[in-house]
C-alpha atoms as a PDB file:
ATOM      1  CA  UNK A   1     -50.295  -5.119 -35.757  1.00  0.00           C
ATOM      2  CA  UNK A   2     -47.327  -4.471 -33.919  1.00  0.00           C
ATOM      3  CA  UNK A   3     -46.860  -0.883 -32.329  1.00  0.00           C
ATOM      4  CA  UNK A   4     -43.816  -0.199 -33.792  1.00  0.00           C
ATOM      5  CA  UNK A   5     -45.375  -1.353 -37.455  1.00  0.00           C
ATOM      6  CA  UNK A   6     -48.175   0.856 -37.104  1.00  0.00           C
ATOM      7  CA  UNK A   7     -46.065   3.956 -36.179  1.00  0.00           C
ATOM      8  CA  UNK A   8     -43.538   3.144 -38.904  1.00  0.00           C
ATOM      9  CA  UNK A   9     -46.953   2.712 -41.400  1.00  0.00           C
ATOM     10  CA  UNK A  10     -48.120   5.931 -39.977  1.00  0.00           C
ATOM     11  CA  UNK A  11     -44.930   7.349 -40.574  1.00  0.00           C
ATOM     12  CA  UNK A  12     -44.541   6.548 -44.373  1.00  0.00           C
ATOM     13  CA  UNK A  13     -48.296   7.617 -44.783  1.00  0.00           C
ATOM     14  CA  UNK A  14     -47.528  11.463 -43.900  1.00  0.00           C
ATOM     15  CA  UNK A  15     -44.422  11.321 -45.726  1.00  0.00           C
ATOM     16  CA  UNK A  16     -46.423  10.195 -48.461  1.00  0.00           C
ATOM     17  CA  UNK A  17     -49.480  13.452 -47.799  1.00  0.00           C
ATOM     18  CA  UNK A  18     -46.467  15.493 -47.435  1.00  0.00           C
ATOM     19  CA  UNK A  19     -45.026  14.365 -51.611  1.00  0.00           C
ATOM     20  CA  UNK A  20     -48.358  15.224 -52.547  1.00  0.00           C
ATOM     21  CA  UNK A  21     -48.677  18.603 -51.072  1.00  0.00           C
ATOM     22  CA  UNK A  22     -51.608  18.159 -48.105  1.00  0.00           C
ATOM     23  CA  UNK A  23     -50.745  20.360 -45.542  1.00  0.00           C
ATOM     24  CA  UNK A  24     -51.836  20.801 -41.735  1.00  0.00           C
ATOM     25  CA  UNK A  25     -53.009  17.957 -41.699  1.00  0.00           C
ATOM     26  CA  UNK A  26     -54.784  15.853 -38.724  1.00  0.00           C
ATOM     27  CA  UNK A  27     -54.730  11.959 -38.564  1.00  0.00           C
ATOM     28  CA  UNK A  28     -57.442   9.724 -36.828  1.00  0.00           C
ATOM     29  CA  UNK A  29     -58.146   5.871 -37.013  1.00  0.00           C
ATOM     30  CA  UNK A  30     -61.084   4.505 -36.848  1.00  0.00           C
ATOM     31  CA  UNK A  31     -62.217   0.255 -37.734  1.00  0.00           C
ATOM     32  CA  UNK A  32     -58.799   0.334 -38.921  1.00  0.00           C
ATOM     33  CA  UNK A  33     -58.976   3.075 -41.212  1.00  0.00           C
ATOM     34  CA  UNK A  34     -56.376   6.262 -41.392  1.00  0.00           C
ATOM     35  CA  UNK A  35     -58.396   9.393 -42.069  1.00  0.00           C
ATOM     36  CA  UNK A  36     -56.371  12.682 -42.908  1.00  0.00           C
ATOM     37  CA  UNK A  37     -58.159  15.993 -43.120  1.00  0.00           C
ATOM     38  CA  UNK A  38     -55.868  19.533 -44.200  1.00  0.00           C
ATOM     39  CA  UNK A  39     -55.238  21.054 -47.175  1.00  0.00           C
ATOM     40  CA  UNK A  40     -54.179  20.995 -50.687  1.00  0.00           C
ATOM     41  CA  UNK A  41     -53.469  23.770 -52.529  1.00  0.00           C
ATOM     42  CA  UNK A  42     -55.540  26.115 -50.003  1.00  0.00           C
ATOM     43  CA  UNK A  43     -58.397  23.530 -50.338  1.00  0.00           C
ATOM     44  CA  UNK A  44     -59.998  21.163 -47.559  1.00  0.00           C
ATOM     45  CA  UNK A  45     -59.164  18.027 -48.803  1.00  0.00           C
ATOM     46  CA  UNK A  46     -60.274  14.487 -47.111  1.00  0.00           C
ATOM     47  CA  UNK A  47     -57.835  11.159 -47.488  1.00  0.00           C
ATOM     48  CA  UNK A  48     -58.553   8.090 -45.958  1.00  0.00           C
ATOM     49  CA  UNK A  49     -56.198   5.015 -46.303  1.00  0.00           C
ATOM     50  CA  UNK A  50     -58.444   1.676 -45.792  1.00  0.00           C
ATOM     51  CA  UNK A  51     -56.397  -1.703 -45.677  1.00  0.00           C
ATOM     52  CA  UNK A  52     -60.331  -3.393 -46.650  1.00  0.00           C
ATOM     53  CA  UNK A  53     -59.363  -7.358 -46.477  1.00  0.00           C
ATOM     54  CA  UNK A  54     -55.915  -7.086 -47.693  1.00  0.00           C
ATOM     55  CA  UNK A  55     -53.634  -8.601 -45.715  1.00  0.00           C
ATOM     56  CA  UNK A  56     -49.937  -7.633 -47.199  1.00  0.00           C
ATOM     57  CA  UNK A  57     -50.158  -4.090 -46.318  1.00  0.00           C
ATOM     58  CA  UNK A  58     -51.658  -2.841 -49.651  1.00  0.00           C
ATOM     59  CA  UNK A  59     -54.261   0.290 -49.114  1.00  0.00           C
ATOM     60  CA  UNK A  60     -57.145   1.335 -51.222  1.00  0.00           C
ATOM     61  CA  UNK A  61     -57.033   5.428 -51.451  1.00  0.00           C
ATOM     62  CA  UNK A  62     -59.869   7.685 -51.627  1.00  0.00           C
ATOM     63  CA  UNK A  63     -60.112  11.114 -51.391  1.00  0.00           C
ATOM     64  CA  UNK A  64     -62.530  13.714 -51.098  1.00  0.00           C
ATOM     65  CA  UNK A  65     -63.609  17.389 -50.510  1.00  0.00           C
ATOM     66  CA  UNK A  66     -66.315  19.591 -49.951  1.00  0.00           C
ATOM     67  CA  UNK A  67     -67.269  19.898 -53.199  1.00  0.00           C
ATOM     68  CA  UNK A  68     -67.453  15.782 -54.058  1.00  0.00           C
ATOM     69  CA  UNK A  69     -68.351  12.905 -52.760  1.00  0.00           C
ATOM     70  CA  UNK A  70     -65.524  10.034 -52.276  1.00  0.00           C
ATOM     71  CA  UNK A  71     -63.419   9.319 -54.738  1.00  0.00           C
ATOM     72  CA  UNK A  72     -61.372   6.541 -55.584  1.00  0.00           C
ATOM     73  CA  UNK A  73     -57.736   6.579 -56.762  1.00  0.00           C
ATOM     74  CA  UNK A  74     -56.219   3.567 -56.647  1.00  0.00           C
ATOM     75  CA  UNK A  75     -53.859   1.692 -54.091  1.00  0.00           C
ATOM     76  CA  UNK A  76     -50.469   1.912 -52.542  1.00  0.00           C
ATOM     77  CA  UNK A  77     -47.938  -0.419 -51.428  1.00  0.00           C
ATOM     78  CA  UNK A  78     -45.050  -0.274 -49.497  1.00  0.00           C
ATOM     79  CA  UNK A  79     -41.642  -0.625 -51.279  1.00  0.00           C
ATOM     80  CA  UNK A  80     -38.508  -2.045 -49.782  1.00  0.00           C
ATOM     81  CA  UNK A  81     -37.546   1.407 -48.370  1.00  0.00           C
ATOM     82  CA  UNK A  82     -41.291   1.175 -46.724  1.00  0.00           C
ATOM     83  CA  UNK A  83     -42.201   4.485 -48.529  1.00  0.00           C
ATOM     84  CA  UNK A  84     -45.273   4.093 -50.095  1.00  0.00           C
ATOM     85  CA  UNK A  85     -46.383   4.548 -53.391  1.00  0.00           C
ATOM     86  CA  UNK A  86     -49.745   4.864 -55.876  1.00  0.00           C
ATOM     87  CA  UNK A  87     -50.648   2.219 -58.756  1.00  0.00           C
ATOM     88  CA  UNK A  88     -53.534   2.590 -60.489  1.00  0.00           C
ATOM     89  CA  UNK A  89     -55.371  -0.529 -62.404  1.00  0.00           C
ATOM     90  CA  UNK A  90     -51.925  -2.257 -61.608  1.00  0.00           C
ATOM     91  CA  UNK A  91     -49.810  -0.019 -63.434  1.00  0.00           C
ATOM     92  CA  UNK A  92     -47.152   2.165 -61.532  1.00  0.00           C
ATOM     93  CA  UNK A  93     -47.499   6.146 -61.911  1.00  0.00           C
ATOM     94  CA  UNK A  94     -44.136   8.091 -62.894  1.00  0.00           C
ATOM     95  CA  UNK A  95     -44.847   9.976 -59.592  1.00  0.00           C
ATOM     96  CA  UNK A  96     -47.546   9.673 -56.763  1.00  0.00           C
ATOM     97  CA  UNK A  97     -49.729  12.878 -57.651  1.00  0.00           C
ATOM     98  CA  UNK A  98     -53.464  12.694 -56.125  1.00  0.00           C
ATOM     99  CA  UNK A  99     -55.480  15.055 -58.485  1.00  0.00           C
ATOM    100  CA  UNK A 100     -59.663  14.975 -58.086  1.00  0.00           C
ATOM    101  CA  UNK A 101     -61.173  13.838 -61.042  1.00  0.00           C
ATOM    102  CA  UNK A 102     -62.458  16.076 -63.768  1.00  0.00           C
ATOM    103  CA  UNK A 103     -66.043  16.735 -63.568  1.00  0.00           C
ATOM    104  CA  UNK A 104     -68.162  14.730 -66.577  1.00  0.00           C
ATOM    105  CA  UNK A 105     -70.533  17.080 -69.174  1.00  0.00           C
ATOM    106  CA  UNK A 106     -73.561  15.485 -68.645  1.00  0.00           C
ATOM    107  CA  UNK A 107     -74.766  12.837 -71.223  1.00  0.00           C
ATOM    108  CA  UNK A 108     -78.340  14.508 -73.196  1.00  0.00           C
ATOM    109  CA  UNK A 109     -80.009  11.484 -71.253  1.00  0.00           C
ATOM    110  CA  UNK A 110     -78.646  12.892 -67.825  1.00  0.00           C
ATOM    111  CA  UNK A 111     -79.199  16.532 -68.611  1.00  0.00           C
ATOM    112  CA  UNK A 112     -82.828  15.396 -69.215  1.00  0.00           C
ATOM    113  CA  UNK A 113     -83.346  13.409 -65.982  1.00  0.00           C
ATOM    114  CA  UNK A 114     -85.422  14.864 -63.718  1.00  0.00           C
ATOM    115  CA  UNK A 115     -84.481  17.272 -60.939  1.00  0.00           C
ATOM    116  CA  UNK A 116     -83.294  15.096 -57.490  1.00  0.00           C
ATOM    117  CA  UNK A 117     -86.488  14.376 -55.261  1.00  0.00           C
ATOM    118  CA  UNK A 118     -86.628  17.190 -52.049  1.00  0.00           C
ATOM    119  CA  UNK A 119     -85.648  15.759 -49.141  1.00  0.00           C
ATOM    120  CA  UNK A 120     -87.956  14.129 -47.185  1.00  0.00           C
ATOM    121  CA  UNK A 121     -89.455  14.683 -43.563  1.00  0.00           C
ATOM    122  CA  UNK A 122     -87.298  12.929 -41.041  1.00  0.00           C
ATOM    123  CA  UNK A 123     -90.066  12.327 -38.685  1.00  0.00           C
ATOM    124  CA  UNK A 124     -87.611  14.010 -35.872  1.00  0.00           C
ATOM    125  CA  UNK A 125     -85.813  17.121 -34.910  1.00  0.00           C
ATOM    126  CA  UNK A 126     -82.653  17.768 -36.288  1.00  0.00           C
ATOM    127  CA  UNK A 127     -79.356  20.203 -36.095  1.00  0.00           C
ATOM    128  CA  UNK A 128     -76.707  20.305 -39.078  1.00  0.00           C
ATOM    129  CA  UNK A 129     -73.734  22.386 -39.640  1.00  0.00           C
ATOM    130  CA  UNK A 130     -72.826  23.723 -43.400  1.00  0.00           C
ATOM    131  CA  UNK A 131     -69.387  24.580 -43.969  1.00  0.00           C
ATOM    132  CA  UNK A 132     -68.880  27.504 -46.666  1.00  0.00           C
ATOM    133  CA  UNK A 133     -66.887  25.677 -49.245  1.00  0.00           C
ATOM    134  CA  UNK A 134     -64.518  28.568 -49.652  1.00  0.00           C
ATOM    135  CA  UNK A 135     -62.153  29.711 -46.758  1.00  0.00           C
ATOM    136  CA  UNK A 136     -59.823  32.429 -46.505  1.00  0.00           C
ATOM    137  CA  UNK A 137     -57.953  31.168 -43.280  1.00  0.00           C
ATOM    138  CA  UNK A 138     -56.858  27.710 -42.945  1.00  0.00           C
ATOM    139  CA  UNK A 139     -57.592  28.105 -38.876  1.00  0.00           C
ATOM    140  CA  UNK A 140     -60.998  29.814 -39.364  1.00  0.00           C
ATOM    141  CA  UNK A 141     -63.511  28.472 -40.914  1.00  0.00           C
ATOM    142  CA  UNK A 142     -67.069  29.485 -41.554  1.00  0.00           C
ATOM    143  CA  UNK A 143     -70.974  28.637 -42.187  1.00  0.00           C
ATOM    144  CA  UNK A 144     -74.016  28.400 -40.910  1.00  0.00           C
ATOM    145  CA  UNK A 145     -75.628  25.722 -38.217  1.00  0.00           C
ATOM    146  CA  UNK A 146     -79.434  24.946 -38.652  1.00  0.00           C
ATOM    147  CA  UNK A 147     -81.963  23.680 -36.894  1.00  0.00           C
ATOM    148  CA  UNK A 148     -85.252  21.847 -38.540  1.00  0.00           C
ATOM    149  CA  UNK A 149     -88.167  20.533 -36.944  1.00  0.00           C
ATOM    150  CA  UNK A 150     -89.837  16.596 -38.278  1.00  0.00           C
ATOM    151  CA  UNK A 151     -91.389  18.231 -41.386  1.00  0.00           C
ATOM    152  CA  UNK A 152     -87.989  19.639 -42.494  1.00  0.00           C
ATOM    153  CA  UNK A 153     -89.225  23.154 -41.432  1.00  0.00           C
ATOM    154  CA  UNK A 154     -86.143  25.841 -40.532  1.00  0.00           C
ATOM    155  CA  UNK A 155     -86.457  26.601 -37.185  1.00  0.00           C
ATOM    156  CA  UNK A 156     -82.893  28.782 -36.932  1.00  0.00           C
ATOM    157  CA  UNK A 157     -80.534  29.075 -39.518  1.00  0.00           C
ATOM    158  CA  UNK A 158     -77.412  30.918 -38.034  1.00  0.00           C
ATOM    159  CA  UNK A 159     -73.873  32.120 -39.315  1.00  0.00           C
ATOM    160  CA  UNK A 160     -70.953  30.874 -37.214  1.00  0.00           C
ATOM    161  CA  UNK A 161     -67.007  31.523 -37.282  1.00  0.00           C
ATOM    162  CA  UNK A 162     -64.775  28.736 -35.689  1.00  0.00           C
ATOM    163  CA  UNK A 163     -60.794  29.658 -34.785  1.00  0.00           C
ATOM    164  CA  UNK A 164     -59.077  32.272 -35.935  1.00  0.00           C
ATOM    165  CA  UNK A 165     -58.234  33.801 -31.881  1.00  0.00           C
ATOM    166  CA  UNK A 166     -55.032  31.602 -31.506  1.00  0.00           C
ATOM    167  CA  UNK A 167     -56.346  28.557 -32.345  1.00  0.00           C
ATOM    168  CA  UNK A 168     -57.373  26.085 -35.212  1.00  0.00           C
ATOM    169  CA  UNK A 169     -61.220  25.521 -35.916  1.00  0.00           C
ATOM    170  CA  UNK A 170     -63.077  22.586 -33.894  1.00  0.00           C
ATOM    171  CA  UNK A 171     -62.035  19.085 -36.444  1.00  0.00           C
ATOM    172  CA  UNK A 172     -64.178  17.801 -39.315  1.00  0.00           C
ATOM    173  CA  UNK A 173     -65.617  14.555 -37.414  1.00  0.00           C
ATOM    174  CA  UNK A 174     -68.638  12.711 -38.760  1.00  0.00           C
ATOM    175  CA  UNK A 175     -71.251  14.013 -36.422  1.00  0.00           C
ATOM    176  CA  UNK A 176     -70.589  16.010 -33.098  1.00  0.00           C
ATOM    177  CA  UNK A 177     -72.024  14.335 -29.819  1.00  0.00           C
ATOM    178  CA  UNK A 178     -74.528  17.167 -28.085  1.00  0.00           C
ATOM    179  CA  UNK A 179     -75.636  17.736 -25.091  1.00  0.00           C
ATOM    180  CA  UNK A 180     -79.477  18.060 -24.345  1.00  0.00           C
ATOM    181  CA  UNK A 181     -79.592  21.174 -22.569  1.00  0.00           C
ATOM    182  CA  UNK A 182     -77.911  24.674 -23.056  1.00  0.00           C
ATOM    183  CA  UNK A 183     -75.762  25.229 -20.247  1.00  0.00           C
ATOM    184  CA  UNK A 184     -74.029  28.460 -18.724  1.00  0.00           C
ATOM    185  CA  UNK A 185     -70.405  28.625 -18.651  1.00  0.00           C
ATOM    186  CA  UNK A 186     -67.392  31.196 -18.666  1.00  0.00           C
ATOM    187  CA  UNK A 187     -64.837  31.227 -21.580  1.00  0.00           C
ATOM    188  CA  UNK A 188     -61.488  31.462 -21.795  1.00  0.00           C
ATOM    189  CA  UNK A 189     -59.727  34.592 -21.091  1.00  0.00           C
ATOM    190  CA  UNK A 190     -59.084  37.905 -19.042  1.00  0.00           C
ATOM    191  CA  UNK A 191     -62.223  39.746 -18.049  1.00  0.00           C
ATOM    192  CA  UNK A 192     -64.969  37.243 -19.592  1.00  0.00           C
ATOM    193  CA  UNK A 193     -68.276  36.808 -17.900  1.00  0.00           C
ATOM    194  CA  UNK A 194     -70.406  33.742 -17.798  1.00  0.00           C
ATOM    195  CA  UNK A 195     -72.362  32.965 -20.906  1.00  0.00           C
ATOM    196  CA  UNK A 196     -74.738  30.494 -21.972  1.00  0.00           C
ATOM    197  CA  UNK A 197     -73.951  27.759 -24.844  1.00  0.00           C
ATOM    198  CA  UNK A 198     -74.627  23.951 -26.023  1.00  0.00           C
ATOM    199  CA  UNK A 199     -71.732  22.014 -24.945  1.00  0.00           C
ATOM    200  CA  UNK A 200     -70.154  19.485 -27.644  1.00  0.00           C
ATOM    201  CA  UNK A 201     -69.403  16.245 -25.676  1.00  0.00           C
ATOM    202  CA  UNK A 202     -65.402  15.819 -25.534  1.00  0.00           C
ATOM    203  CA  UNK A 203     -65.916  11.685 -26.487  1.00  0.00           C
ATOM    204  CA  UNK A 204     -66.874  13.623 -30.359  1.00  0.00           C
ATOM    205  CA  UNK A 205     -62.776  14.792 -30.257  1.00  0.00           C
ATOM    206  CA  UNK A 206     -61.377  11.038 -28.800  1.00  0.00           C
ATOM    207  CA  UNK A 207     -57.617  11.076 -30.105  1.00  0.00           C
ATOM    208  CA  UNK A 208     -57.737  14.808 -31.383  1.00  0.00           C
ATOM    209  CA  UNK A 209     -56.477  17.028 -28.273  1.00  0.00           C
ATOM    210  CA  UNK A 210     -59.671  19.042 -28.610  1.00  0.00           C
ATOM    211  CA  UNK A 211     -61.919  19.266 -26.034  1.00  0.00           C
ATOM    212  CA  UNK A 212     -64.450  22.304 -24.444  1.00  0.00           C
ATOM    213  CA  UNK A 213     -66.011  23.077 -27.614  1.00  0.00           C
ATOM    214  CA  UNK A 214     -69.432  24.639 -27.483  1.00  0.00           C
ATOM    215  CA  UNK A 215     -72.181  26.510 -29.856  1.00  0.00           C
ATOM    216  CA  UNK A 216     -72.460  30.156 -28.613  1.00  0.00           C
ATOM    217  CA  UNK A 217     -72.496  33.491 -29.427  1.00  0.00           C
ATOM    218  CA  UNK A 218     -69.719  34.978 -30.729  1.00  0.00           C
ATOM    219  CA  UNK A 219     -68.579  37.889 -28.762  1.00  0.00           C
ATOM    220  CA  UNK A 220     -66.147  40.532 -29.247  1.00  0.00           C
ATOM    221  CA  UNK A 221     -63.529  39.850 -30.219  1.00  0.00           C
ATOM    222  CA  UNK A 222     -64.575  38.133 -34.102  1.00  0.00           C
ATOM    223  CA  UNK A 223     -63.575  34.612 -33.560  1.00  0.00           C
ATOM    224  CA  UNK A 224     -63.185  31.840 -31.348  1.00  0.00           C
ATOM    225  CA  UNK A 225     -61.006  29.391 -29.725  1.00  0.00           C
ATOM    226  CA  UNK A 226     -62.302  26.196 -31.391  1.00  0.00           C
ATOM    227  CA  UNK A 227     -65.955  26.376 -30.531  1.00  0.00           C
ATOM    228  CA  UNK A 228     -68.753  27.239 -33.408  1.00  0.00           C
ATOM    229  CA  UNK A 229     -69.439  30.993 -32.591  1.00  0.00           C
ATOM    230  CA  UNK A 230     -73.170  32.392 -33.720  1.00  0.00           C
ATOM    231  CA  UNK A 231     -72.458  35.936 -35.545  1.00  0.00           C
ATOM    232  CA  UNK A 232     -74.486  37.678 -33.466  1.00  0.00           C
ATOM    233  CA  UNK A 233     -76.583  38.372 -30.125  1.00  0.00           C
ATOM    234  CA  UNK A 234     -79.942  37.673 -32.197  1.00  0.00           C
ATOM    235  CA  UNK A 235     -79.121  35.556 -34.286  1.00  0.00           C
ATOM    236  CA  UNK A 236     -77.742  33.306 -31.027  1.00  0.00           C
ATOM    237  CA  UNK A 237     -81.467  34.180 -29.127  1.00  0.00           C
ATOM    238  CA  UNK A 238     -82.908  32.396 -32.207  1.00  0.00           C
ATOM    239  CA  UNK A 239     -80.916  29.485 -31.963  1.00  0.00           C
ATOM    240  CA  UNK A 240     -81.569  29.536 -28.162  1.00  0.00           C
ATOM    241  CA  UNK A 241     -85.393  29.555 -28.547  1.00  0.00           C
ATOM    242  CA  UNK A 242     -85.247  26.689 -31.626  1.00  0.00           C
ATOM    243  CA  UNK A 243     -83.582  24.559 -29.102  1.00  0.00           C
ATOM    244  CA  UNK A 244     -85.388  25.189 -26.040  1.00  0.00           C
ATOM    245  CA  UNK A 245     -88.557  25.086 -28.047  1.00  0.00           C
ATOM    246  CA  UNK A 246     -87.917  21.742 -28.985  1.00  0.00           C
ATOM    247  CA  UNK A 247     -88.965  18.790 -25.858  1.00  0.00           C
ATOM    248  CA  UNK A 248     -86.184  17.878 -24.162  1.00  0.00           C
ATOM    249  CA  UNK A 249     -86.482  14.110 -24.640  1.00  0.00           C
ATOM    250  CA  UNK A 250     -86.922  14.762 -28.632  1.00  0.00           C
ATOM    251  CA  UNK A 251     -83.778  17.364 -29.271  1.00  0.00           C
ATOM    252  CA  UNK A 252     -81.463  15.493 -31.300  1.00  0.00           C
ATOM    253  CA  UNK A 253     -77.809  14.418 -29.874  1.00  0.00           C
ATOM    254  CA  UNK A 254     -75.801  14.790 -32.383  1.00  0.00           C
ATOM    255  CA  UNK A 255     -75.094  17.450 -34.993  1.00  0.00           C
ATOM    256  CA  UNK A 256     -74.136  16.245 -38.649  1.00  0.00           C
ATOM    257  CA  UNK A 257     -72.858  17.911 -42.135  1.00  0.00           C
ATOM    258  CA  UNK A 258     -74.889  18.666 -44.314  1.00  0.00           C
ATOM    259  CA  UNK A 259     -73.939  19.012 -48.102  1.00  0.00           C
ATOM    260  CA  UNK A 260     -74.759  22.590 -49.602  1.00  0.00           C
ATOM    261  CA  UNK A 261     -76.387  21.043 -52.274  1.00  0.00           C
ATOM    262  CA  UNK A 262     -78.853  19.804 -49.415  1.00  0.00           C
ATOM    263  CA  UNK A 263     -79.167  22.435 -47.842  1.00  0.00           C
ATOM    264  CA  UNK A 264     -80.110  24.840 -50.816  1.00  0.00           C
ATOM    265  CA  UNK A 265     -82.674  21.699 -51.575  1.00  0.00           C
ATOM    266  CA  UNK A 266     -83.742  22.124 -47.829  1.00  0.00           C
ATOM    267  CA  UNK A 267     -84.543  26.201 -48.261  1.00  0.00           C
ATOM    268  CA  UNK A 268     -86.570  25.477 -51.559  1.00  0.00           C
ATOM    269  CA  UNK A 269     -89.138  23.649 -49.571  1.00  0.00           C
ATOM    270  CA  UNK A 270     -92.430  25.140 -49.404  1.00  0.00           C
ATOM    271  CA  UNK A 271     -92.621  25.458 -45.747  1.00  0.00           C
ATOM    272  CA  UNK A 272     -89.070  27.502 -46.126  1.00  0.00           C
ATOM    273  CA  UNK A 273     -89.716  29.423 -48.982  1.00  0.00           C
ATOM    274  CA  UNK A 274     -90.814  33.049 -46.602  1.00  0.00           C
END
């Protein structure tokens, strides 16, 4: 595709998140794919515009936030004024409104099925961040990073604030790209002494303008530039000893979401039940 096409298509697309009320809003592409992440309605909200094997500029929609899987809505096409617009099973809508479906009462056969099986050892160590589904600043957000061993064992389960000092929280990506060791470094600022923290590799913000994002203790004052800040001093020497505990060749190298449905599964287990 043609630059110019592709910021005219870009174009149209925001004009589009901007009828439907997303706000602060951040674009990526990826295999051809436009992913939006901001805010409807103070909510996170997820939309991602895939072309899939049309050809004529047609785009499936699907949307998402924290508290669904996605979703999706339908397909738009551009008009002759290249705005785009959403039809559903072929049919037109009066006006391009993106609303996430109503949850279903559960049939008597599904609110007899068993419970969802426990999630199972990964056979490795692993690191996950859980966002708290509410937020009460749009640049801060909040939640708690983890750390489990191969038999799904906690091994630290700490509180962190990201933002809020000046700048927006590190971006929702897929999985964040870790280094292996904790390293010492100084932050940002008048007066600030060295500290040590595990450095997010910048290749995890490719195409953001984020970069220098690490996992350390959150000092005075509350909040942080961009990088996942651990409440407080012990809670960070807990996450300091999970990670050092773990062999260096075996600590994992990237850091994914985790649902909180998964992770209250995760605390039920046996070996996390103390």
């Amino acid at each position: 595709m043609a630059e110019k096409d592709v910021k005219n298509r870009v174009s149209a697309f925001t004009k589009y998140l901007d009828d439907i009320g997303v706000k602060q809003y951040e674009l990526t592409t990826e295999g051809g794919k436009y992913h939006y992440h901001g805010t409807r309605k103070g909510a996170p909200i997820a939309i991602t515009f895939d072309p899939g094997t049309i050809p004529d500029g047609t785009y499936n929609v699907f949307v998402s936030d924290p508290q669904r899987d996605s979703q999706w809505q339908g397909v738009i096409s551009p008009g002759k004024d290249g705005a785009y617009t959403l039809h559903k099973k072929g049919e037109k809508q009066k006006q391009p409104v993106i609303e996430p479906p109503a949850e279903k009462a559960p049939t008597p056969k599904e609110a007899e099925a068993p419970a969802a099986a426990k999630p199972k050892a990964s056979g490795k160590y692993a690191i996950h961040i859980v966002r708290d589904i509410e937020q009460d600043d749009s640049n801060r957000e909040t939640g708690r990073i983890v750390i489990t061993d191969p038999n799904n064992e906690i091994k630290a389960n700490c509180e962190y604030i990201s933002g809020s000092r000046g700048a927006k929280h590190a971006p929702h990506v897929e999985k964040y790209l870790l280094e292996r060791n904790i390293c010492v470094f100084t932050p940002i600022g008048q007066n600030k002494k060295p500290q040590n923290g595990l450095r997010i590799k910048d290749d995890t913000f490719k195409g953001l303008g984020r970069d220098s994002i690490l996992i350390h203790e959150d000092k005075p004052p509350v909040g942080t530039l961009g990088c996942f800040g651990i409440k407080d001093a012990e809670s960070w020497a807990k996450f300091e000893k999970a990670w050092n505990d773990i062999p260096k060749e075996q600590r994992p190298c990237e850091m994914c979401p985790l649902k909180k449905e998964e992770y209250d599964k995760l605390k039920e287990l046996p070996q996390n039940a103390k």
